[in-house]
N, C-alpha and C. Protein backbone atom coordinates (compact mmCIF):
# COMPACT_ATOMS: atom_id res chain seq x y z
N UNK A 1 -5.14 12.24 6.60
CA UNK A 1 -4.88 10.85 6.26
C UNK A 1 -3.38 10.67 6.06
N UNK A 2 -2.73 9.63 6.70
CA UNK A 2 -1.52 9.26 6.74
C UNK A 2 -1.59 8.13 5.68
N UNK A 3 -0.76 8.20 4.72
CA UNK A 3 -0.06 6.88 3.90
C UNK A 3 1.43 6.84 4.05
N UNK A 4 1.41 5.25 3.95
CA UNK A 4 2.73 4.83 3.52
C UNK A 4 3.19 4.22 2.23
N UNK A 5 4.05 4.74 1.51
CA UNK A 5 3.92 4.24 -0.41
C UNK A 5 5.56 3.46 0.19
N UNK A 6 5.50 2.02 -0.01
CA UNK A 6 6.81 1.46 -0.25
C UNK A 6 6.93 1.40 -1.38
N UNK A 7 8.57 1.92 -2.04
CA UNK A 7 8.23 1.89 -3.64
C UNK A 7 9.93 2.43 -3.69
N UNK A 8 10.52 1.83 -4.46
CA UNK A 8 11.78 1.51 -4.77
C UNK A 8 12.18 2.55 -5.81
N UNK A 9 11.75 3.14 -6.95
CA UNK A 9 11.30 3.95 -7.13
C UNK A 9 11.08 5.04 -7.11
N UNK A 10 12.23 6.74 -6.76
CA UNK A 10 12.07 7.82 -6.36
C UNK A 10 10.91 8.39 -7.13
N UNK A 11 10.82 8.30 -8.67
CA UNK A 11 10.05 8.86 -9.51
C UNK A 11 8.87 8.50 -9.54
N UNK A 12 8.70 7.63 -8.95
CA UNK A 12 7.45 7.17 -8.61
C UNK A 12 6.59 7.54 -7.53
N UNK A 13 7.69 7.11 -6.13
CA UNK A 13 7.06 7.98 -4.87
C UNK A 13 6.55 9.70 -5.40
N UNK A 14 7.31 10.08 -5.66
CA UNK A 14 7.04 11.51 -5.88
C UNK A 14 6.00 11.92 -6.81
N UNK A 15 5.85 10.92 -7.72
CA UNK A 15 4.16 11.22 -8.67
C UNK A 15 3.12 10.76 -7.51
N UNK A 16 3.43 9.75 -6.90
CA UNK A 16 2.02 9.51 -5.78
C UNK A 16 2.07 10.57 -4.77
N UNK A 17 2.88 10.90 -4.50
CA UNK A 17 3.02 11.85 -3.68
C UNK A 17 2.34 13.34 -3.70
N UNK A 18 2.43 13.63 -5.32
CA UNK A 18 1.52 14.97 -5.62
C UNK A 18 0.36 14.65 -5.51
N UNK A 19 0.30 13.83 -5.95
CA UNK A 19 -1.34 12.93 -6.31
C UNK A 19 -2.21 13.49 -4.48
N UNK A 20 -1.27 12.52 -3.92
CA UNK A 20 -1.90 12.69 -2.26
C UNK A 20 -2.27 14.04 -2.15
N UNK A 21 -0.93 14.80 -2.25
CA UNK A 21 -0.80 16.55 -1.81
C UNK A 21 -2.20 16.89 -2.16
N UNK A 22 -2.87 16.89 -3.26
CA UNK A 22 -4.03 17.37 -3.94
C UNK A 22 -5.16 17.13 -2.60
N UNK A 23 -5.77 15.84 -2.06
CA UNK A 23 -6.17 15.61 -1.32
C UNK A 23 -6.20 15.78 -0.15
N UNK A 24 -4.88 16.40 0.11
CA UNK A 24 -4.23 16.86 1.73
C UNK A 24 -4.38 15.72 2.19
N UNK A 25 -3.44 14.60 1.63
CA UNK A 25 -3.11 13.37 2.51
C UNK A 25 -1.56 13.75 2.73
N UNK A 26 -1.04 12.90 3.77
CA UNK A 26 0.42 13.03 3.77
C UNK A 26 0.97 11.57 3.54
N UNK A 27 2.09 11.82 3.06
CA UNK A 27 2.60 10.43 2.42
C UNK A 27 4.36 10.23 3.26
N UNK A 28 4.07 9.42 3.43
CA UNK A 28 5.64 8.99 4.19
C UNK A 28 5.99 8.20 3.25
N UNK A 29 7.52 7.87 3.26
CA UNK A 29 8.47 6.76 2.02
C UNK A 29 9.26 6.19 2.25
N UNK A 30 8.84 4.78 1.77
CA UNK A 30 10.06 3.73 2.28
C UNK A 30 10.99 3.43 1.33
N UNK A 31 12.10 3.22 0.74
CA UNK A 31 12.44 3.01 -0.48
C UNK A 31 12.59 0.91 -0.47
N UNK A 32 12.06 0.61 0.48
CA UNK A 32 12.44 -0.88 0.43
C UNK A 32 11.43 -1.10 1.17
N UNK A 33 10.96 -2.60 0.91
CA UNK A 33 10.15 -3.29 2.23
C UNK A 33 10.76 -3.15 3.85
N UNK A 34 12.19 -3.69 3.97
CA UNK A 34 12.16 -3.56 5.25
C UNK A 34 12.30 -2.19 5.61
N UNK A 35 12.66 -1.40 5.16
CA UNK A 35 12.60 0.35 5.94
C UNK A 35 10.88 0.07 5.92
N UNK A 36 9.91 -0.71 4.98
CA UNK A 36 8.37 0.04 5.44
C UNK A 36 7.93 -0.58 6.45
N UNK A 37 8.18 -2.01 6.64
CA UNK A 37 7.86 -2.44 7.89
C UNK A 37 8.56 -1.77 9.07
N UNK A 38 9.64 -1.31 9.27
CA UNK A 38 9.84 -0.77 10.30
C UNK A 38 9.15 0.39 10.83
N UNK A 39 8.83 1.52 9.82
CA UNK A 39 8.04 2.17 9.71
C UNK A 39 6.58 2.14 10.35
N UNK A 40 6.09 1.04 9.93
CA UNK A 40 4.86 0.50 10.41
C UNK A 40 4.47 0.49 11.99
N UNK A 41 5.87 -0.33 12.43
CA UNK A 41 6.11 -0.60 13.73
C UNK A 41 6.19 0.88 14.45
N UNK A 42 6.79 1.76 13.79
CA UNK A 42 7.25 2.84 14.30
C UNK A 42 6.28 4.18 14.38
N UNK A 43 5.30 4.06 13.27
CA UNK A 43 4.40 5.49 12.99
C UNK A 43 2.94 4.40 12.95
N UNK A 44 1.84 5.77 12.97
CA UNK A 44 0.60 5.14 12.24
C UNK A 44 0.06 5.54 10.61
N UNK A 45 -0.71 4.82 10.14
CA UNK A 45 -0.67 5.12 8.99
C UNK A 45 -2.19 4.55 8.86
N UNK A 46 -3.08 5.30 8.13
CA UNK A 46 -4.25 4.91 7.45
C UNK A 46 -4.28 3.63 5.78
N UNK A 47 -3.51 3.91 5.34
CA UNK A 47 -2.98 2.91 4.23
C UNK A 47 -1.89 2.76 3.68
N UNK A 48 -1.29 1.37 3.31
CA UNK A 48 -0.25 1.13 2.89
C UNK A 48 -0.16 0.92 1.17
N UNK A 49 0.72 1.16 0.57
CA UNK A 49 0.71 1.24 -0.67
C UNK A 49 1.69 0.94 -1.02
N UNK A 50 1.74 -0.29 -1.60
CA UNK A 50 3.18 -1.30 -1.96
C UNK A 50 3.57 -1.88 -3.14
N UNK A 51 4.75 -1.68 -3.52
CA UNK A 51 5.06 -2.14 -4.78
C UNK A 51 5.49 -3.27 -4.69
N UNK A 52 5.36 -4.25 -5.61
CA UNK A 52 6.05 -5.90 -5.59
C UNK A 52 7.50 -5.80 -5.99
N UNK A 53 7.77 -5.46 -6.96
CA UNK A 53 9.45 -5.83 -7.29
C UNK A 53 10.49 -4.88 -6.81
N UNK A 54 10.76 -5.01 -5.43
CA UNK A 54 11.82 -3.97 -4.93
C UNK A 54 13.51 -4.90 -4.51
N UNK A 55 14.41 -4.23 -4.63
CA UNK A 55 15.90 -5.09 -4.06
C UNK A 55 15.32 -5.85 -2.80
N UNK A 56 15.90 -7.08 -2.44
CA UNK A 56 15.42 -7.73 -1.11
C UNK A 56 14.30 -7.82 -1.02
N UNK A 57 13.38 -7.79 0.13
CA UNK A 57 12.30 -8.48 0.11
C UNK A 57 11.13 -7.67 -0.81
N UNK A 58 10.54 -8.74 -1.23
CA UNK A 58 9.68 -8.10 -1.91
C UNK A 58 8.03 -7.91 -1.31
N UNK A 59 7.31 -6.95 -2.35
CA UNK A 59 5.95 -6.50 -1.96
C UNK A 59 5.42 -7.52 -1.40
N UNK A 60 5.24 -8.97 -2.01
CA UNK A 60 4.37 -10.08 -1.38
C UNK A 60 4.85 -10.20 -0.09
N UNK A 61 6.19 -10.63 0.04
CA UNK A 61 6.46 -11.06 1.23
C UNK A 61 6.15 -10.08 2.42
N UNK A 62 6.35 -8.76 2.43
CA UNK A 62 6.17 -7.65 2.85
C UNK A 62 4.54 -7.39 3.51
N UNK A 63 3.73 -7.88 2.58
CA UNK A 63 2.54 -8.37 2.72
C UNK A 63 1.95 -9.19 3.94
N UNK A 64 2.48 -9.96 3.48
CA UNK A 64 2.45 -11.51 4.82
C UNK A 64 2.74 -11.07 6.03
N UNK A 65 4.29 -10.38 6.00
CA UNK A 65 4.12 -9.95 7.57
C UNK A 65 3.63 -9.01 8.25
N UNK A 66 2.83 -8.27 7.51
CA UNK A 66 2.02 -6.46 8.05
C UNK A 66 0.49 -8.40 8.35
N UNK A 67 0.22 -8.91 7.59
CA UNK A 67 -0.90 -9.76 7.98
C UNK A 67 -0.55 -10.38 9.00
N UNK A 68 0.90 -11.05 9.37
CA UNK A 68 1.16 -11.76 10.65
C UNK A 68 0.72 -11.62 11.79
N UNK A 69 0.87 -9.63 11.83
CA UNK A 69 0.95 -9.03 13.07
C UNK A 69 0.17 -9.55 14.35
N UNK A 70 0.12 -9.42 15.39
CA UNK A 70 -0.47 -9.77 16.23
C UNK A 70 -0.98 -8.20 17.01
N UNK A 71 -1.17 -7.52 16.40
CA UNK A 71 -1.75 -6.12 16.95
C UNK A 71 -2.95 -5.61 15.58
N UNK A 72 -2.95 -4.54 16.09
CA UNK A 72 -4.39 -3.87 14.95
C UNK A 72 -3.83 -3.20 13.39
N UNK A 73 -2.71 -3.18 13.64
CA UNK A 73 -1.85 -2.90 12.11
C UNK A 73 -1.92 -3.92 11.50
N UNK A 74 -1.87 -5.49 11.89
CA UNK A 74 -2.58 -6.58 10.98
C UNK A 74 -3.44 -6.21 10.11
N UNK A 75 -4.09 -5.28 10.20
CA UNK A 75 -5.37 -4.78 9.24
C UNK A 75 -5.76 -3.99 8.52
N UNK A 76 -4.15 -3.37 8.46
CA UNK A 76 -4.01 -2.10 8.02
C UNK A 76 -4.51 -2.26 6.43
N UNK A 77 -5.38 -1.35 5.23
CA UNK A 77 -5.14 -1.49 4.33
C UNK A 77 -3.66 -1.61 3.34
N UNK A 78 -3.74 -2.80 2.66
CA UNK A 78 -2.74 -2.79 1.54
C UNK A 78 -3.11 -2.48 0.24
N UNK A 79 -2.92 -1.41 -0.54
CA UNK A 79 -3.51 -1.34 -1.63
C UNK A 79 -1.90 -1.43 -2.82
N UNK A 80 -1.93 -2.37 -3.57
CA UNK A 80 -0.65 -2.76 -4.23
C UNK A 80 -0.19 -2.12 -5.48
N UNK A 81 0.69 -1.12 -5.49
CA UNK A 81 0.96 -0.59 -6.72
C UNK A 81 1.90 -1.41 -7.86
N UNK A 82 1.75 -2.19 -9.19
CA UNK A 82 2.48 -2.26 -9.50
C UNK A 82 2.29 -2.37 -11.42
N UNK A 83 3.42 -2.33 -12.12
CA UNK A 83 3.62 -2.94 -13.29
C UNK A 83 3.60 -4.27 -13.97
N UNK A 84 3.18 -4.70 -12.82
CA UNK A 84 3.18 -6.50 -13.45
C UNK A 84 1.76 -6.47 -14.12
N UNK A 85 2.11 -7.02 -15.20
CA UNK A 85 0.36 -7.33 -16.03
C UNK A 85 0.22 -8.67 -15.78
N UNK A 86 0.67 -9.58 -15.47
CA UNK A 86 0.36 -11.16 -14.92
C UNK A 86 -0.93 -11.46 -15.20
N UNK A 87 -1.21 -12.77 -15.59
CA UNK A 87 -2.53 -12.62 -15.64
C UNK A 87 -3.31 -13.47 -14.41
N UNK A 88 -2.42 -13.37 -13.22
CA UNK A 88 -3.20 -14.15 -12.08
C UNK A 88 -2.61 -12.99 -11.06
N UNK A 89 -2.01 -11.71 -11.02
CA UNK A 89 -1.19 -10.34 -10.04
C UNK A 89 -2.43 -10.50 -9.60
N UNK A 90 -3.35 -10.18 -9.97
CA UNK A 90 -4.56 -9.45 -9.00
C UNK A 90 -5.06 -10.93 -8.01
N UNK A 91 -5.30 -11.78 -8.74
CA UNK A 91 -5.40 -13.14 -7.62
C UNK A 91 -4.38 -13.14 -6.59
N UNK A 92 -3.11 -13.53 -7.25
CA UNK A 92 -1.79 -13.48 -6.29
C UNK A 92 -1.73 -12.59 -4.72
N UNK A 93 -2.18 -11.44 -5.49
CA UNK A 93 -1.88 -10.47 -4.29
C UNK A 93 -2.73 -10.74 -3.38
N UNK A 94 -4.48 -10.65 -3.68
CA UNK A 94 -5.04 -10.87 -2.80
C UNK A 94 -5.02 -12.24 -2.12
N UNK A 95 -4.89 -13.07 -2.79
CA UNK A 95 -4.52 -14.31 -1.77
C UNK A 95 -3.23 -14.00 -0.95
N UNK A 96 -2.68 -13.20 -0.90
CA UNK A 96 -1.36 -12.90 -0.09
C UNK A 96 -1.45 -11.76 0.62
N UNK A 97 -3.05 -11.63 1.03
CA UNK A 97 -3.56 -10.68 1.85
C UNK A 97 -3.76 -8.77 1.66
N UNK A 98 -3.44 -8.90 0.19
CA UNK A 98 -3.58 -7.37 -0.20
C UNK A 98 -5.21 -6.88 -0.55
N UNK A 99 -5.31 -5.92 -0.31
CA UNK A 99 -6.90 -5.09 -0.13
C UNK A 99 -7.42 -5.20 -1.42
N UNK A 100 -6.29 -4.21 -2.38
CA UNK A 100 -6.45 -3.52 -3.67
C UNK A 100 -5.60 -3.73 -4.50
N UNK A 101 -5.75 -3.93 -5.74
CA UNK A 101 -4.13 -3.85 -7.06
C UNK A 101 -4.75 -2.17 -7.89
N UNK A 102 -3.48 -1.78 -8.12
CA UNK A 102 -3.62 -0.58 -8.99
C UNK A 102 -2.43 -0.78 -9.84
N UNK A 103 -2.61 -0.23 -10.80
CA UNK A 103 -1.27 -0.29 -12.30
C UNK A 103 -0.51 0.43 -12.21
N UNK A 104 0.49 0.80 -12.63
CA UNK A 104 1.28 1.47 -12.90
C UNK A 104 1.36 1.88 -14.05
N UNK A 105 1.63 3.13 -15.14
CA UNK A 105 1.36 4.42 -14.41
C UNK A 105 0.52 4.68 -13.34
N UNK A 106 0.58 4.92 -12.60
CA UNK A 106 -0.57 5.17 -11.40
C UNK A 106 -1.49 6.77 -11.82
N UNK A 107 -2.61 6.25 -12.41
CA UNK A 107 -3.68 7.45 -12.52
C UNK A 107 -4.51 7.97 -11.38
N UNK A 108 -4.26 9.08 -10.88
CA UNK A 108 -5.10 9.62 -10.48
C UNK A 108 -6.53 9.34 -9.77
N UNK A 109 -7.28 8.49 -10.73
CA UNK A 109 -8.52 8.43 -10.70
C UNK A 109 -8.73 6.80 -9.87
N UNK A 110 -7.44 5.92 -9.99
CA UNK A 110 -7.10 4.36 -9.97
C UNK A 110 -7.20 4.47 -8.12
N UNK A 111 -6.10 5.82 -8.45
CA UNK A 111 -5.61 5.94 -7.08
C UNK A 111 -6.53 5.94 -5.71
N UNK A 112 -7.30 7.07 -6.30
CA UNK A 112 -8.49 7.70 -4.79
C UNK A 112 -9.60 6.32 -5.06
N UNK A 113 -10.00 5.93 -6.06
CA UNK A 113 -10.87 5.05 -6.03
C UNK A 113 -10.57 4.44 -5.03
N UNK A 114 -9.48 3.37 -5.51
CA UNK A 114 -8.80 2.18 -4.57
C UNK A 114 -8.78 2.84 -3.45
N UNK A 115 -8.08 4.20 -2.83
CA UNK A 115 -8.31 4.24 -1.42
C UNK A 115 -9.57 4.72 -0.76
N UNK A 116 -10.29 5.18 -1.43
CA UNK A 116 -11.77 5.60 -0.93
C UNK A 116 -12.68 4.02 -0.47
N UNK A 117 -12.18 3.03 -1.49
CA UNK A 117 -12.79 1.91 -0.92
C UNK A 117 -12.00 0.85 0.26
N UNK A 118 -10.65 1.33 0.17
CA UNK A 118 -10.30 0.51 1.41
C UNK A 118 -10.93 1.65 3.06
N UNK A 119 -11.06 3.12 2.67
CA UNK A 119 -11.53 3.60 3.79
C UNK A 119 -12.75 3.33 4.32
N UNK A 120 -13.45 2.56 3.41
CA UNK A 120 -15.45 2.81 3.77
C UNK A 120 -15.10 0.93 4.21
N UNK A 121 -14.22 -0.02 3.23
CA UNK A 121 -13.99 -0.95 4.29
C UNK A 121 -13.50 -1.50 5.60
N UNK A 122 -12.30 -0.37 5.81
CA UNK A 122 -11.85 -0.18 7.25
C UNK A 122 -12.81 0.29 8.03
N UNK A 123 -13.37 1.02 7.81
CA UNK A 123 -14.61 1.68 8.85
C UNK A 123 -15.61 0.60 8.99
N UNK A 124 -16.01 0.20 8.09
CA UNK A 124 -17.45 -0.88 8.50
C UNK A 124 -16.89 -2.38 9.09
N UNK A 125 -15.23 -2.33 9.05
CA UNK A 125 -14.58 -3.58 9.86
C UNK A 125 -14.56 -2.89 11.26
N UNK A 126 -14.16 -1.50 11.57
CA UNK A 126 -13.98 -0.73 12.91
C UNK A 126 -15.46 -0.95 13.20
N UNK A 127 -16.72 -1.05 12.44
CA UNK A 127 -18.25 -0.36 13.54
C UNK A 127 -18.30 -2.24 13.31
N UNK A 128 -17.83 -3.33 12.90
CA UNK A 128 -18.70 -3.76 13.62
C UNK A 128 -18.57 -4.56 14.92
């Protein structure tokens, strides 16, 4: 399993990052939205994992255009890492086309959940 963690954030990438290792996922890193969209364009990836408050564009917007796409990466899972406690983040995001919200600290347990269920939903969007 390929991920992509956009996340501004070194100390952060690198805790998700062990997290993956455990699983034998591999994790690629963007430190900004636009290095992850390019990325996108550039590699494949099974899920994206995005933080909202980065320099320049941010997670939402970042969002919108992986949904724009006009190819099959449009569909890629977004599962959204962040620290905002808002009390409408989890609405927000998904109306702005994200899969999943997870918190920050990012636990372990938050983590595989959220991606175990964007995998069993990508698949039953692939069979039908």
């Amino acid at each position: 399993m390929r991920v992509l963690f956009v996340e501004d954030d070194p100390m952060n990438r690198r805790v998700v990052k062990d997290m993956l290792s455990v699983a034998g996922a591999q994790m690629a890193e963007a430190e900004d939205a636009e290095s992850g969209l390019r990325m996108i364009e550039e590699e494949s990836f099974n899920v994206i994992l995005m933080d909202l408050r980065m320099p320049g564009m941010d997670g939402m917007t970042a969002i919108k255009r992986i949904r724009e796409r006009e190819d099959d990466k449009a569909g890629l899972p977004v599962i959204v890492v962040t620290a905002d406690t808002g009390a409408r983040i989890r609405e927000d995001c998904m109306e702005n086309g994200a899969d999943e919200v997870i918190l920050k600290p990012v636990a372990m347990k938050a983590l595989f959940d959220a991606m175990g269920k964007m995998i069993v939903r990508h698949a039953k969007r692939a069979a039908a």
